[in-house]
C-alpha atoms as a PDB file:
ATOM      1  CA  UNK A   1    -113.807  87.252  34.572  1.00  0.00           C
ATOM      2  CA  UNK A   2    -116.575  84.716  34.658  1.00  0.00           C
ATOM      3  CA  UNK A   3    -116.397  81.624  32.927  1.00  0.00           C
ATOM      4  CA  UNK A   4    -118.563  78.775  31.982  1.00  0.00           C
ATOM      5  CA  UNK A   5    -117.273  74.902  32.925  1.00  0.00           C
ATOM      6  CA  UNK A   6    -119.097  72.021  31.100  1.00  0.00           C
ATOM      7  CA  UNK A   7    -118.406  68.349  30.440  1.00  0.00           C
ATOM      8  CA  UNK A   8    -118.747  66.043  27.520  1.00  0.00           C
ATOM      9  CA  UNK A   9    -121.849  66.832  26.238  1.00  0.00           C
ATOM     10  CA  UNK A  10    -125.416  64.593  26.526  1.00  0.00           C
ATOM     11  CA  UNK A  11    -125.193  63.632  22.926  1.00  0.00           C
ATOM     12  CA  UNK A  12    -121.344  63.120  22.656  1.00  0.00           C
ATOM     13  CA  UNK A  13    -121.300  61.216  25.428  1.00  0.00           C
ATOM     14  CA  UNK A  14    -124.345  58.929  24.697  1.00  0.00           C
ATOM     15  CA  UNK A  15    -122.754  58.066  21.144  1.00  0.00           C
ATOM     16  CA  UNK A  16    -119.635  57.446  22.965  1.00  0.00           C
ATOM     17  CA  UNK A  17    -121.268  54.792  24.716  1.00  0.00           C
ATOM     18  CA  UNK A  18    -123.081  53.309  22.316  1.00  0.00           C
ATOM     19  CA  UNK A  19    -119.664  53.030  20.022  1.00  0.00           C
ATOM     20  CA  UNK A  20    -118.394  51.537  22.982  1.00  0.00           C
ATOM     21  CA  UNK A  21    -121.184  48.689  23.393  1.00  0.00           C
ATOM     22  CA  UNK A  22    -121.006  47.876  19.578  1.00  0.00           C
ATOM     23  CA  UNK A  23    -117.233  47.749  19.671  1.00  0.00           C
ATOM     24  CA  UNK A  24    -116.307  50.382  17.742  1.00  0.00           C
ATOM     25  CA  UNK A  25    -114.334  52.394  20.520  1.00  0.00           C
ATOM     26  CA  UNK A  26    -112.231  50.324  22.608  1.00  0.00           C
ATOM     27  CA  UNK A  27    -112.449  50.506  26.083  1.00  0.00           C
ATOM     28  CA  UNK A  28    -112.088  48.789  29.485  1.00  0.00           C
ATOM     29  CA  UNK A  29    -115.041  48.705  31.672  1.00  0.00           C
ATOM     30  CA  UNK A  30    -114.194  48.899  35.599  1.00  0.00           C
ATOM     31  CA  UNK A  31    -116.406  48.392  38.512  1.00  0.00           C
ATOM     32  CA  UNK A  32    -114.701  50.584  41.149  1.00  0.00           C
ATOM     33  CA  UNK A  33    -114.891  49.527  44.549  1.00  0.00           C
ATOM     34  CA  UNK A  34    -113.214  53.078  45.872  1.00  0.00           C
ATOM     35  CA  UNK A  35    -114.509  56.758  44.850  1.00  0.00           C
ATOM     36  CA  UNK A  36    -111.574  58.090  42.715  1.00  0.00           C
ATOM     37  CA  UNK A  37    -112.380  57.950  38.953  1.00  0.00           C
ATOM     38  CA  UNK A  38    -114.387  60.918  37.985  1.00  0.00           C
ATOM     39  CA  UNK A  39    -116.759  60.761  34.942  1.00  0.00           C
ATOM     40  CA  UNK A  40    -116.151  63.282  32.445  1.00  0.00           C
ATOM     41  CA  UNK A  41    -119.891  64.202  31.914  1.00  0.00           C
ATOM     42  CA  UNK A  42    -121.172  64.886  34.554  1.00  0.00           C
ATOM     43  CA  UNK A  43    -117.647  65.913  36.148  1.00  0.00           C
ATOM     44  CA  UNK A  44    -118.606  63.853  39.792  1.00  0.00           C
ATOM     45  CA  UNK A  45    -116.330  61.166  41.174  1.00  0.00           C
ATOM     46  CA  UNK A  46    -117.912  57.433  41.068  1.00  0.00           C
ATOM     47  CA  UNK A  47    -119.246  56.308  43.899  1.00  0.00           C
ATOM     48  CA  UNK A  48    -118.058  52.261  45.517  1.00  0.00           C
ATOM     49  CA  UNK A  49    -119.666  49.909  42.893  1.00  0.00           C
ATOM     50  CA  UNK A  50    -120.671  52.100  39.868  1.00  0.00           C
ATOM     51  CA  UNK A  51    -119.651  50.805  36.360  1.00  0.00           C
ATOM     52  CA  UNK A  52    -117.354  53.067  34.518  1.00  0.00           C
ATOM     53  CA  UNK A  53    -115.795  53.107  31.377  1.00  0.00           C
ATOM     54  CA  UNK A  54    -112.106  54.017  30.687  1.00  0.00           C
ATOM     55  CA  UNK A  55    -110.977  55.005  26.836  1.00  0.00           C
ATOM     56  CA  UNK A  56    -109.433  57.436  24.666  1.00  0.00           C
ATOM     57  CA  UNK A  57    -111.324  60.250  24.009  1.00  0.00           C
ATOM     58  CA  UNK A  58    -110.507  63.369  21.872  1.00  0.00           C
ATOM     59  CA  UNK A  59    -111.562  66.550  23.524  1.00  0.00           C
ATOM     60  CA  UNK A  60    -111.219  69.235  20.394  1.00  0.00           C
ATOM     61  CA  UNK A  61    -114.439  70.061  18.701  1.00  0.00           C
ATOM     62  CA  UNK A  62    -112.673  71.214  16.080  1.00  0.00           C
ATOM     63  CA  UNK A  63    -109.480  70.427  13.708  1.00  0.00           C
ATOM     64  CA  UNK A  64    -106.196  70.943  15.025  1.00  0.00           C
ATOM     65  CA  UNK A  65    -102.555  69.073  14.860  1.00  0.00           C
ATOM     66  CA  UNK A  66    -103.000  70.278  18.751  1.00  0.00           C
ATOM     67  CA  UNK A  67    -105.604  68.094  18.859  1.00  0.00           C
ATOM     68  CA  UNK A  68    -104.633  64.994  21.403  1.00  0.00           C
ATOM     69  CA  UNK A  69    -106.294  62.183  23.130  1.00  0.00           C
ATOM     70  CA  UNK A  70    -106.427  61.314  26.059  1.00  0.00           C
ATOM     71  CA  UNK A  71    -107.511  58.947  28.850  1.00  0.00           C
ATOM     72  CA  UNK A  72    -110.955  59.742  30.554  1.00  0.00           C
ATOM     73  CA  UNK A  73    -113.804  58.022  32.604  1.00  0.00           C
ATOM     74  CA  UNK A  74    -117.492  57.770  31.889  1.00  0.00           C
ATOM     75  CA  UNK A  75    -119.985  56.146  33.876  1.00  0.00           C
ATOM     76  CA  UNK A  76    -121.485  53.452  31.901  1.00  0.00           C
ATOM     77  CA  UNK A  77    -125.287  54.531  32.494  1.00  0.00           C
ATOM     78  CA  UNK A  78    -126.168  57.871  31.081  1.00  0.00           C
ATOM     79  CA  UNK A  79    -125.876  61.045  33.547  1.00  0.00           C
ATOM     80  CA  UNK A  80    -126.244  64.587  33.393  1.00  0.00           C
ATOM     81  CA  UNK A  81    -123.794  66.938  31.794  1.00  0.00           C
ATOM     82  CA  UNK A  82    -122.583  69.424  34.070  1.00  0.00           C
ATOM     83  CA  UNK A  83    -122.515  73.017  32.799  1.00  0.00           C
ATOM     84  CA  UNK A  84    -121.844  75.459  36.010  1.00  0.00           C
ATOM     85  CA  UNK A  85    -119.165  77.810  37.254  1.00  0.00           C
ATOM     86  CA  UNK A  86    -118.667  75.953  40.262  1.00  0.00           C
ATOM     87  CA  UNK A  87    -115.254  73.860  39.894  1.00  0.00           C
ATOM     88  CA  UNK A  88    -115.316  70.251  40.201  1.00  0.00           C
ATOM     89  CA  UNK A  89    -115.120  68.837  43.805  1.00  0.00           C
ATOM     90  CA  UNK A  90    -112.037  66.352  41.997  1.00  0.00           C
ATOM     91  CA  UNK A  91    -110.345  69.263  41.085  1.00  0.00           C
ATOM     92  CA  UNK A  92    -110.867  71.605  44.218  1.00  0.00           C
ATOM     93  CA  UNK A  93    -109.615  68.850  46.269  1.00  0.00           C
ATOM     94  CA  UNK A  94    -105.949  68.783  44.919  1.00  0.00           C
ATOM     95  CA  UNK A  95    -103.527  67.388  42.139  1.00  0.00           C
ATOM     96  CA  UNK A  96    -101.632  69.730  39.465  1.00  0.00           C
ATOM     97  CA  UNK A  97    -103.892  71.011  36.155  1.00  0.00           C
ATOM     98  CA  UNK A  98    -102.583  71.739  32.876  1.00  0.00           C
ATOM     99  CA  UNK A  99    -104.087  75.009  31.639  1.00  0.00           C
ATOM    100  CA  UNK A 100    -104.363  75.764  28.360  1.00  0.00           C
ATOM    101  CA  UNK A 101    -106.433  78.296  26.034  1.00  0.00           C
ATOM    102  CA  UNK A 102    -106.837  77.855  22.374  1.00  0.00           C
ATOM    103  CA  UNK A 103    -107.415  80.093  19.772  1.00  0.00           C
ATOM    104  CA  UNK A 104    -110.370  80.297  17.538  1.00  0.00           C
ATOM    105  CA  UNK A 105    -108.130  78.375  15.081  1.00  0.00           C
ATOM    106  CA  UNK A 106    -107.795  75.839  17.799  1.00  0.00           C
ATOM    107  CA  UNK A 107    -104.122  76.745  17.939  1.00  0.00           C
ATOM    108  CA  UNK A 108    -102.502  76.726  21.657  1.00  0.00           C
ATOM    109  CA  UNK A 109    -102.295  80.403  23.141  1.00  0.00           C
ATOM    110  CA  UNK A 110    -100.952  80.087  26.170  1.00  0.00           C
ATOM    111  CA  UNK A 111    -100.925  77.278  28.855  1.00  0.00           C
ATOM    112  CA  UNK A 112     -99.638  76.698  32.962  1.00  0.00           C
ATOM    113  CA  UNK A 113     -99.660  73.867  35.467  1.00  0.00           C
ATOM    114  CA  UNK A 114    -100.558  74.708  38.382  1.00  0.00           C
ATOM    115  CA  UNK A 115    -102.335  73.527  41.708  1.00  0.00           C
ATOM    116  CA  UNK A 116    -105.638  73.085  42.746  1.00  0.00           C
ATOM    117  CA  UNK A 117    -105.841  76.124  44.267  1.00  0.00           C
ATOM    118  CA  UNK A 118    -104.775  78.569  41.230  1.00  0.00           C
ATOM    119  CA  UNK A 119    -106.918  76.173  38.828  1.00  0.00           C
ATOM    120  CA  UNK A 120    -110.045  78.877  38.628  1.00  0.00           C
ATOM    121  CA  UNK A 121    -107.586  82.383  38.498  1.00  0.00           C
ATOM    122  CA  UNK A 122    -105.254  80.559  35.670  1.00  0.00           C
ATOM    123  CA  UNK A 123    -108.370  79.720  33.702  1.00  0.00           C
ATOM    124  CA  UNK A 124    -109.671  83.672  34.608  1.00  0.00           C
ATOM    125  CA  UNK A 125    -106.271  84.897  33.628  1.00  0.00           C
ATOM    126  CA  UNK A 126    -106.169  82.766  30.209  1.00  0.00           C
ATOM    127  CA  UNK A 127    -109.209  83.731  29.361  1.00  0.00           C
ATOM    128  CA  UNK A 128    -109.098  87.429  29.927  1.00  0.00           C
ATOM    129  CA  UNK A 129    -106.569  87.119  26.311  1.00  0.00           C
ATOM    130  CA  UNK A 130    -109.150  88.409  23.897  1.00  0.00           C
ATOM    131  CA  UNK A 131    -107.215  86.083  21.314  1.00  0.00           C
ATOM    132  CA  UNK A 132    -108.261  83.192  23.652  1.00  0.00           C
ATOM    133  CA  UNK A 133    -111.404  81.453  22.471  1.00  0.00           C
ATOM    134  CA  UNK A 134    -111.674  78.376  25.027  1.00  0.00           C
ATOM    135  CA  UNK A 135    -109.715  76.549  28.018  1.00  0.00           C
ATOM    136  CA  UNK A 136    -109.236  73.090  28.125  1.00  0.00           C
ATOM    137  CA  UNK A 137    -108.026  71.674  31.605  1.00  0.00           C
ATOM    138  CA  UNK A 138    -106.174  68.418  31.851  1.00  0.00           C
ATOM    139  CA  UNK A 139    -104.532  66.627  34.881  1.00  0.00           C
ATOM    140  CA  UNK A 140    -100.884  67.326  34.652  1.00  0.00           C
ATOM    141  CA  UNK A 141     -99.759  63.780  35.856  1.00  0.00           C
ATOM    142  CA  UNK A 142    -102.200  61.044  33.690  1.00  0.00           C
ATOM    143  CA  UNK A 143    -102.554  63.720  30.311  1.00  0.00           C
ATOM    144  CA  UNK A 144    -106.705  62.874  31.376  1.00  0.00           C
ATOM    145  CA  UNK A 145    -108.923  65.812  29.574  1.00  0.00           C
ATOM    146  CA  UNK A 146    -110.482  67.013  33.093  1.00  0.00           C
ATOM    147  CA  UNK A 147    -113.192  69.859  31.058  1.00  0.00           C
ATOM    148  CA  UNK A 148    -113.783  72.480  29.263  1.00  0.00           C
ATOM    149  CA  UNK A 149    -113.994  76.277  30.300  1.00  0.00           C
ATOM    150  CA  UNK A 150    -115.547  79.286  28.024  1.00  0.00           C
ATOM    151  CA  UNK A 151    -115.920  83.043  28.755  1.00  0.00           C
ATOM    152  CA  UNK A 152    -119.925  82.944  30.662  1.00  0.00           C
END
């Protein structure tokens, strides 16, 4: 099955930051001297000396008590969103995933961790369910929302 990855959206994240700059969402701003915090938008790792921003962010687009934030990055100039099938280099490159796929009701299906390299099949797998509506993939160790993955 074929699905669809994509990041925090243009618009989400662009209100995100401008909450941010007026205060309203807390959040630490880090200028990273290393490659190794990846931006949730456009779904790249930072290069050495890019601003980012680190705060809570709630991933659900919809109600649900399995709605839960959770810790992400976001460079702190505006990028692209990614929308492709191609995984994440971040996520090819290693670390355990938690998998899970949500209902229309935005109630947990089903849900795995697994490695980097069963990341794409689990997500294939999950959302071969008919009653699965959308993935959402986290990294198992931090909780961070990594993206989200929809039927293409």
């Amino acid at each position: 099955m074929d699905f669809t990855i994509s990041g925090v959206t243009s618009a989400v994240a662009d209100g995100l930051r401008a909450d941010i700059e007026a205060g309203r969402v807390p959040a630490e701003r880090r200028v990273h001297e290393d490659r190794g915090a990846p931006c949730r938008q456009c779904l790249r790792v930072n290069e050495p000396g890019e601003t980012m921003l680190l705060f809570t962010f709630q991933p659900f687009r919809g109600e649900s008590p399995y709605a839960v934030p959770s810790p992400v990055f976001l460079h702190a100039e505006p990028c692209s969103t990614y929308v492709g099938r191609e995984l994440p280099a971040f996520v090819r490159e290693g670390g355990l995933r938690a998998i899970r796929s949500y209902d229309a009701a935005h109630a947990i299906h089903d849900g795995e961790v697994v490695p980097a390299e069963k990341v794409a099949s689990t997500i294939e797998r999950l959302l071969d369910d008919e009653r699965a509506a959308y993935v959402h993939v986290h990294c198992a160790v931090n909780g961070c929302f990594t993206f989200r993955a929809d039927r293409a």
